[in-house]
Protein backbone atom coordinates (compact mmCIF):
# COMPACT_ATOMS: atom_id res chain seq x y z
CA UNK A 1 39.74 -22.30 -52.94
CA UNK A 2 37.06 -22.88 -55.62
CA UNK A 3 35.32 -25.66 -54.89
CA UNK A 4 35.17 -27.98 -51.46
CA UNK A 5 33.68 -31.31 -51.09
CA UNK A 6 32.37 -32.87 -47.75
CA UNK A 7 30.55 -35.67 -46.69
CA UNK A 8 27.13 -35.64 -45.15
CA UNK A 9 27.21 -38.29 -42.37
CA UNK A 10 23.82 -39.60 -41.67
CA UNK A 11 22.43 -40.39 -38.27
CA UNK A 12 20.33 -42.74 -35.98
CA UNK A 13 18.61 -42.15 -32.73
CA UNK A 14 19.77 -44.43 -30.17
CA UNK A 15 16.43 -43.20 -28.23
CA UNK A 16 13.85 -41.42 -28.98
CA UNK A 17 10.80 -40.08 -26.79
CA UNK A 18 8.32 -37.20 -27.34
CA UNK A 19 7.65 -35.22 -24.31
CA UNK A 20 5.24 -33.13 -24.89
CA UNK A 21 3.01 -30.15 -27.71
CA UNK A 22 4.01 -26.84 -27.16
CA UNK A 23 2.31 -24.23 -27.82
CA UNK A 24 3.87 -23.26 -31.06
CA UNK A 25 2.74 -27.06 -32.36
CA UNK A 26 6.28 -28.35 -32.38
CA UNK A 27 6.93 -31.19 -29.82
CA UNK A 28 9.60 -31.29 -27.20
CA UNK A 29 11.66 -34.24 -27.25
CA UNK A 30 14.55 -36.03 -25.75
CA UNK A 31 16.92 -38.48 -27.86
CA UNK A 32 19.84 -39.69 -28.70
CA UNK A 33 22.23 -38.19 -32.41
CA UNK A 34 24.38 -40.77 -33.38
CA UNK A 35 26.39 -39.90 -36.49
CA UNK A 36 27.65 -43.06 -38.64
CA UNK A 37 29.65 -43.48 -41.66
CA UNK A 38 26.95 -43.70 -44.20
CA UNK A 39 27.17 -40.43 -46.31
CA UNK A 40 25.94 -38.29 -49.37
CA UNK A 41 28.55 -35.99 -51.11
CA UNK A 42 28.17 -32.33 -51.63
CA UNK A 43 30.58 -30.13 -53.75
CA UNK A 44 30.04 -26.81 -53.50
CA UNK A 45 31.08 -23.93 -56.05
CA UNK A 46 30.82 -20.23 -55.26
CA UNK A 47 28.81 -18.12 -57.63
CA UNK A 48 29.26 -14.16 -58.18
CA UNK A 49 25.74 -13.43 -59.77
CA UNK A 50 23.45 -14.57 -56.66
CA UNK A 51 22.30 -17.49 -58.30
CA UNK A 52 21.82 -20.62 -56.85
CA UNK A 53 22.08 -24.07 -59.02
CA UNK A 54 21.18 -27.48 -57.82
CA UNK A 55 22.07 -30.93 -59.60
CA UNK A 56 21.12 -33.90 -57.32
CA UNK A 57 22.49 -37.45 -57.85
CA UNK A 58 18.53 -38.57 -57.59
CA UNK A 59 16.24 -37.27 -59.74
CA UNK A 60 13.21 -37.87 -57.66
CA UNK A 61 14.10 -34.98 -55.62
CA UNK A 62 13.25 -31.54 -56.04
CA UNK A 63 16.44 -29.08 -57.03
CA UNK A 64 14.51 -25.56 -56.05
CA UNK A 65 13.92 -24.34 -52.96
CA UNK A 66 11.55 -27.22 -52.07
CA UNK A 67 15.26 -29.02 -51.08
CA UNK A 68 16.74 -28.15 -48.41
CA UNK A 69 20.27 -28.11 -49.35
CA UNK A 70 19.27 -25.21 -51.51
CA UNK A 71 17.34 -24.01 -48.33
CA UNK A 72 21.07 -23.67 -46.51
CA UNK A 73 22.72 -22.14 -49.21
CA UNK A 74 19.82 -18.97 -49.44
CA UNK A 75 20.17 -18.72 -45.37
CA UNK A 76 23.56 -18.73 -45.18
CA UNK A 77 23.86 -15.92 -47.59
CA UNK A 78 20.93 -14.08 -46.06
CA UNK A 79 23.06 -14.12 -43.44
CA UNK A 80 26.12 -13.42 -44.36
CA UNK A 81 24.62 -9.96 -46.29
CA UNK A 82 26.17 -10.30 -50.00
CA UNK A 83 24.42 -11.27 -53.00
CA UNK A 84 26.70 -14.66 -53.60
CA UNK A 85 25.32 -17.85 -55.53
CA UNK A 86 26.62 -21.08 -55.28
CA UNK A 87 26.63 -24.48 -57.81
CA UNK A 88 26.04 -27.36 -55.65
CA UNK A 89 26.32 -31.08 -56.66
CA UNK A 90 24.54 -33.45 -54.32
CA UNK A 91 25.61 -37.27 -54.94
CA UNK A 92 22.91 -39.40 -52.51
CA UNK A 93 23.91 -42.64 -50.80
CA UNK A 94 21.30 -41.66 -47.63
CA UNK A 95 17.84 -43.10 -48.30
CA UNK A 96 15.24 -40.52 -47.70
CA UNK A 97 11.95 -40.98 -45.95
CA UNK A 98 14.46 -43.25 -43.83
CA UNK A 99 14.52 -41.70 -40.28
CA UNK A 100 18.50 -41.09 -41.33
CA UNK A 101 18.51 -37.03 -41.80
CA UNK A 102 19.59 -37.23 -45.20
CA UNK A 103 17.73 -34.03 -45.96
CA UNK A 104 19.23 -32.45 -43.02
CA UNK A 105 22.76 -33.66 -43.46
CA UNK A 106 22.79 -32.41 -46.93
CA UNK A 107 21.67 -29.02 -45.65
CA UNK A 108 24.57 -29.14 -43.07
CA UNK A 109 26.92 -30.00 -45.51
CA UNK A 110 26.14 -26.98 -47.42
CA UNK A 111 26.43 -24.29 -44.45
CA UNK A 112 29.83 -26.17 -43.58
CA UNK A 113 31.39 -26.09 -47.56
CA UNK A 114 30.00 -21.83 -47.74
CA UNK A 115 31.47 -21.36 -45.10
CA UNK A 116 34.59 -22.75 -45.81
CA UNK A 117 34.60 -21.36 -49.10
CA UNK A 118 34.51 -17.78 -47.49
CA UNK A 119 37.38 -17.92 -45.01
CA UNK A 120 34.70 -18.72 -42.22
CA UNK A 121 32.95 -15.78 -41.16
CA UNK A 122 31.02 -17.74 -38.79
CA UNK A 123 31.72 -20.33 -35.68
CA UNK A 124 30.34 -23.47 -35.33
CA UNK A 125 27.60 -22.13 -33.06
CA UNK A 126 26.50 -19.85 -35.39
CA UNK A 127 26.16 -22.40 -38.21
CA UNK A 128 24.33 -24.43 -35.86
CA UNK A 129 21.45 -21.75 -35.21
CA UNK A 130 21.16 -21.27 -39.11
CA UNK A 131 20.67 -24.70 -39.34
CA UNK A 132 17.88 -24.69 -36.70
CA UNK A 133 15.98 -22.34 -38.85
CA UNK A 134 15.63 -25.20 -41.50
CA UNK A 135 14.99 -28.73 -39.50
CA UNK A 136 15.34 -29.77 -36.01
CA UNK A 137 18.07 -32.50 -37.15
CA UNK A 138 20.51 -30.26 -38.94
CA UNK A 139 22.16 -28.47 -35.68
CA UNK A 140 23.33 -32.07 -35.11
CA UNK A 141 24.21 -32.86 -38.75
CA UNK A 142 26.73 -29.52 -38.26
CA UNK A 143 28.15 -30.99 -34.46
CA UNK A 144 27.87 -34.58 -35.58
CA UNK A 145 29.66 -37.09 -32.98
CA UNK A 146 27.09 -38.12 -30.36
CA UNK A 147 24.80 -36.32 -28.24
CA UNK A 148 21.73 -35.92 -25.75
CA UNK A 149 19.53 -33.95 -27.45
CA UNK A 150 16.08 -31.70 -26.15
CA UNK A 151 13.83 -29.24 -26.91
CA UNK A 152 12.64 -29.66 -30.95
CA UNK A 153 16.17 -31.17 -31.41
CA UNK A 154 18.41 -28.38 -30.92
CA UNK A 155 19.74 -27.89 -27.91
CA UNK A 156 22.78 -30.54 -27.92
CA UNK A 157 24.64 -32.05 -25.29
CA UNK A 158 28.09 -33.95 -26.76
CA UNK A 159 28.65 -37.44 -25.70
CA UNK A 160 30.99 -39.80 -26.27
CA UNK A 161 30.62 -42.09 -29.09
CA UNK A 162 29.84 -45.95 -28.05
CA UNK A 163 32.71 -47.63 -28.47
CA UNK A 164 33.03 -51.24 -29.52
CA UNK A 165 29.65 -51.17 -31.79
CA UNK A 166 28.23 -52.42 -35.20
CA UNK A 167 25.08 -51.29 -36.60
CA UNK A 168 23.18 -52.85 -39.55
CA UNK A 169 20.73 -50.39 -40.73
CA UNK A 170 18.08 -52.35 -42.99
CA UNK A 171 15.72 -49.30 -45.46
CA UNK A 172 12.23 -51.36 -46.39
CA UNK A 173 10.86 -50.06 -49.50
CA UNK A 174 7.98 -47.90 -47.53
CA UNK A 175 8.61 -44.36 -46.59
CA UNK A 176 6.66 -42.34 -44.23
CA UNK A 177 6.30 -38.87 -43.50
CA UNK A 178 7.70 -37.03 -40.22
CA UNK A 179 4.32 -35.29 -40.45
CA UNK A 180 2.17 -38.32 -40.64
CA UNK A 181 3.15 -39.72 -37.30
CA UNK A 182 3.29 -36.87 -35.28
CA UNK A 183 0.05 -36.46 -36.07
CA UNK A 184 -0.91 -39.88 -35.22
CA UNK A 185 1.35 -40.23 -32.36
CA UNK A 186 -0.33 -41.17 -28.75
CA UNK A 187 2.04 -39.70 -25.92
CA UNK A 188 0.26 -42.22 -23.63
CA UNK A 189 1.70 -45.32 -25.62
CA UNK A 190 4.89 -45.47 -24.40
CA UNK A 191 7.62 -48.37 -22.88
CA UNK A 192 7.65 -48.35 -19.47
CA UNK A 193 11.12 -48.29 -19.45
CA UNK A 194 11.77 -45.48 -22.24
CA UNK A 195 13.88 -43.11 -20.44
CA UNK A 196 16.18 -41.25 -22.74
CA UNK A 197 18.31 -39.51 -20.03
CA UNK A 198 19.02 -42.98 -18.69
CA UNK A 199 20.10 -44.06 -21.63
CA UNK A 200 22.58 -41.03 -21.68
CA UNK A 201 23.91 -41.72 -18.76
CA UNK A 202 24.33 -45.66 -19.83
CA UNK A 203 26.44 -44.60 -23.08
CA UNK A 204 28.49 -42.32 -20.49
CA UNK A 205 29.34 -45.25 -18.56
CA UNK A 206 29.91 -47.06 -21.18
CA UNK A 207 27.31 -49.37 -20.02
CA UNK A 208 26.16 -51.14 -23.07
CA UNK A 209 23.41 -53.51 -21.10
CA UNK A 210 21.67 -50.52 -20.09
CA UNK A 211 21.76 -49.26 -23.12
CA UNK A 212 20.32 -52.70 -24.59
CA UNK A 213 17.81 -52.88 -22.27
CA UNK A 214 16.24 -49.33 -21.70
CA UNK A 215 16.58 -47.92 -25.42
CA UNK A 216 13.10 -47.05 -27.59
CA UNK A 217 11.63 -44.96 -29.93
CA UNK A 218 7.89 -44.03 -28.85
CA UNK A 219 7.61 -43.24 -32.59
CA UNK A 220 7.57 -47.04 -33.51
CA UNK A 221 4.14 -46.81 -31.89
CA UNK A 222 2.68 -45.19 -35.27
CA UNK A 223 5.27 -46.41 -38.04
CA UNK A 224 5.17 -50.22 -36.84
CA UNK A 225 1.62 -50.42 -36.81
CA UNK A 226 1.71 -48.76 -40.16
CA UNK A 227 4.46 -50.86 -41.96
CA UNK A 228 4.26 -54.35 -39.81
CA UNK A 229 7.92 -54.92 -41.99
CA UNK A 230 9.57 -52.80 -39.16
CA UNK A 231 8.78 -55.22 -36.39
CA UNK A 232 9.71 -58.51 -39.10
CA UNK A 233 13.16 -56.69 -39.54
CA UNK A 234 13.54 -55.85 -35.79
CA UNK A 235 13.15 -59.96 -35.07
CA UNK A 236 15.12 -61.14 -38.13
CA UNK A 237 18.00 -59.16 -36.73
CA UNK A 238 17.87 -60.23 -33.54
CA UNK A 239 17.54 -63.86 -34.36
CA UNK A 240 21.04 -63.32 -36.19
CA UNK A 241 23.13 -61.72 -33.38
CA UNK A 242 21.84 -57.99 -32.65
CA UNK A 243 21.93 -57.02 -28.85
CA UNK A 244 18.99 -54.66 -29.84
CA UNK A 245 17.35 -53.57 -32.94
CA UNK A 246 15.16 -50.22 -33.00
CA UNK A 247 13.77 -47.56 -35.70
CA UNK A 248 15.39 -44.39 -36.25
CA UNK A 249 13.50 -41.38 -36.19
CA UNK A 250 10.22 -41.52 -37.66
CA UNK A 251 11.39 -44.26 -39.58
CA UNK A 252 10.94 -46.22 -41.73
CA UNK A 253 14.90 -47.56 -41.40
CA UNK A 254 15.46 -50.15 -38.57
CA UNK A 255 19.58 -50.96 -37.39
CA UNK A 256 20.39 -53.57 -35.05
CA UNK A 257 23.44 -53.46 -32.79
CA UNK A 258 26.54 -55.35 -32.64
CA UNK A 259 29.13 -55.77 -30.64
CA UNK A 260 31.36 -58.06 -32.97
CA UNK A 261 32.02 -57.39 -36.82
CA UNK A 262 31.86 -60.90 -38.32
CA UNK A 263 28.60 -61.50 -36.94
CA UNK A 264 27.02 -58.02 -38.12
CA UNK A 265 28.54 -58.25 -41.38
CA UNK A 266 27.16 -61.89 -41.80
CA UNK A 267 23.08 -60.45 -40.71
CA UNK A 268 23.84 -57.90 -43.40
CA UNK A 269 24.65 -60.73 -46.18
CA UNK A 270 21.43 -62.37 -44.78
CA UNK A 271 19.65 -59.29 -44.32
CA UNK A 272 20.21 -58.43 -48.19
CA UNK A 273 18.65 -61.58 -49.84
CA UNK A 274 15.27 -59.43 -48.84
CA UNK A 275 15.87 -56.04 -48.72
CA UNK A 276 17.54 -53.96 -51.29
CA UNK A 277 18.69 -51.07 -48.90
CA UNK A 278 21.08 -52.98 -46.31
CA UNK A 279 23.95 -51.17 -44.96
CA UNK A 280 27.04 -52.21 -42.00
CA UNK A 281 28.24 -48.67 -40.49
């Protein structure tokens, strides 16, 4: 084998709450991975000369080792201890700046194609704690599924998938920086009723008004007040049938659930005569 191509599922955060600093400046936190069908493409080509090319699909991203899809191909092979090079195509369908883990899922896609591509010298595990080393989201981009989540991201717990559910995930043209609102972020302002492992134990269950009425993301605290467009999408989806609407991440995307197709797919048509970036996963 030559070549492979994957796709590189994005995610949302069905929760998401920030714990606490540590001491090394990261913060702990406790949320919720949800992988969806929304994906980029990677195709991946081994190299014998240790080079390492990049051609991205969107040419407002960087192709050097400011991406991080080239990141994952110069860890894997740090790891792996021989001077390879690969020739990897990224075509992007994630929005980034979006709260979605394009970045990261690209950079998991690349770890999962090398090590295809070399008779897989390393387990899943393994992958996962290279993927660590370049972003908190791309452990999870590697499992995929669902899970509990802790620490800066990376230590996983799977869960089962919510069955039965729509999302409409709605991209406003404003982007904002991961950065930017950590550094703005008040612990203090919280929901009262933000409490991640809760939610955990709802989608266990399978307890979907739980999950309606206890999920958050203490993030929206900083990105909402920023962009007010995240709380006008929020209502506008609710008003057309979602049993909750939220912000992934850091933002700036905003889904809404749904537990029947026609009406999710109808909030998307409505969704779309204002905002460009609409999807139904």
């Amino acid at each position: 084998m030559n070549s492979i191509t994957l796709n590189c599922n994005a995610k949302i955060n069905l929760s998401l709450d920030v714990i606490g600093k540590r001491p090394d400046g990261y913060h702990n936190i406790e949320l919720i991975f949800l992988e969806i069908n929304l994906a980029d493409e990677v195709t991946v080509s081994l190299r014998d000369d240790g080079k390492i090319n990049l051609t991205c699909s969107d040419f407002t991203l960087p192709t050097d080792d400011r991406n991080i899809a080239y990141k994952a191909a110069i860890t894997f092979f740090y790891e792996y201890g021989k001077n390879y090079g690969a020739d990897i195509i990224l075509k992007k369908n994630i929005p980034h700046g979006a709260g979605l883990a394009g970045g990261s899922a690209d950079a998991a896609g690349v770890l999962k194609s090398l090590n295809a591509l070399l008779s897989k010298p390393f387990s899943k595990e393994t992958l996962m704690r290279l993927g660590a080393r370049l972003g908190a989201d791309v452990p999870f981009c590697i499992m995929g599924g669902c899970a509990f989540a802790e620490g800066i991201g990376e230590i996983l717990t799977p869960l089962p998938k919510p069955v039965g559910l729509y999302y409409v995930l709605v991209k406003p043209e404003q982007s904002i920086s991961t950065a930017y609102v950590y550094q703005n972020l008040d612990l203090n302002n919280r929901s009262d009723t933000l409490n991640v492992r809760n939610i955990a134990n709802a989608i266990k269950l399978n307890d979907k008004a739980s999950l309606y009425k206890n999920a958050g993301n203490i993030m929206e605290s900083v990105t909402a007040v920023k962009y007010p467009v995240i709380n006008e999408i929020k209502a506008e989806l609710e008003k057309n049938g979602s049993k909750k609407a939220l912000m992934s991440g850091s933002g700036t995307t905003v889904f809404g659930i749904f537990e029947d197709f026609s009406m999710a797919k109808n909030a998307a048509e409505i969704l779309k005569k204002n905002y460009k970036n609409v999807y139904l996963v």
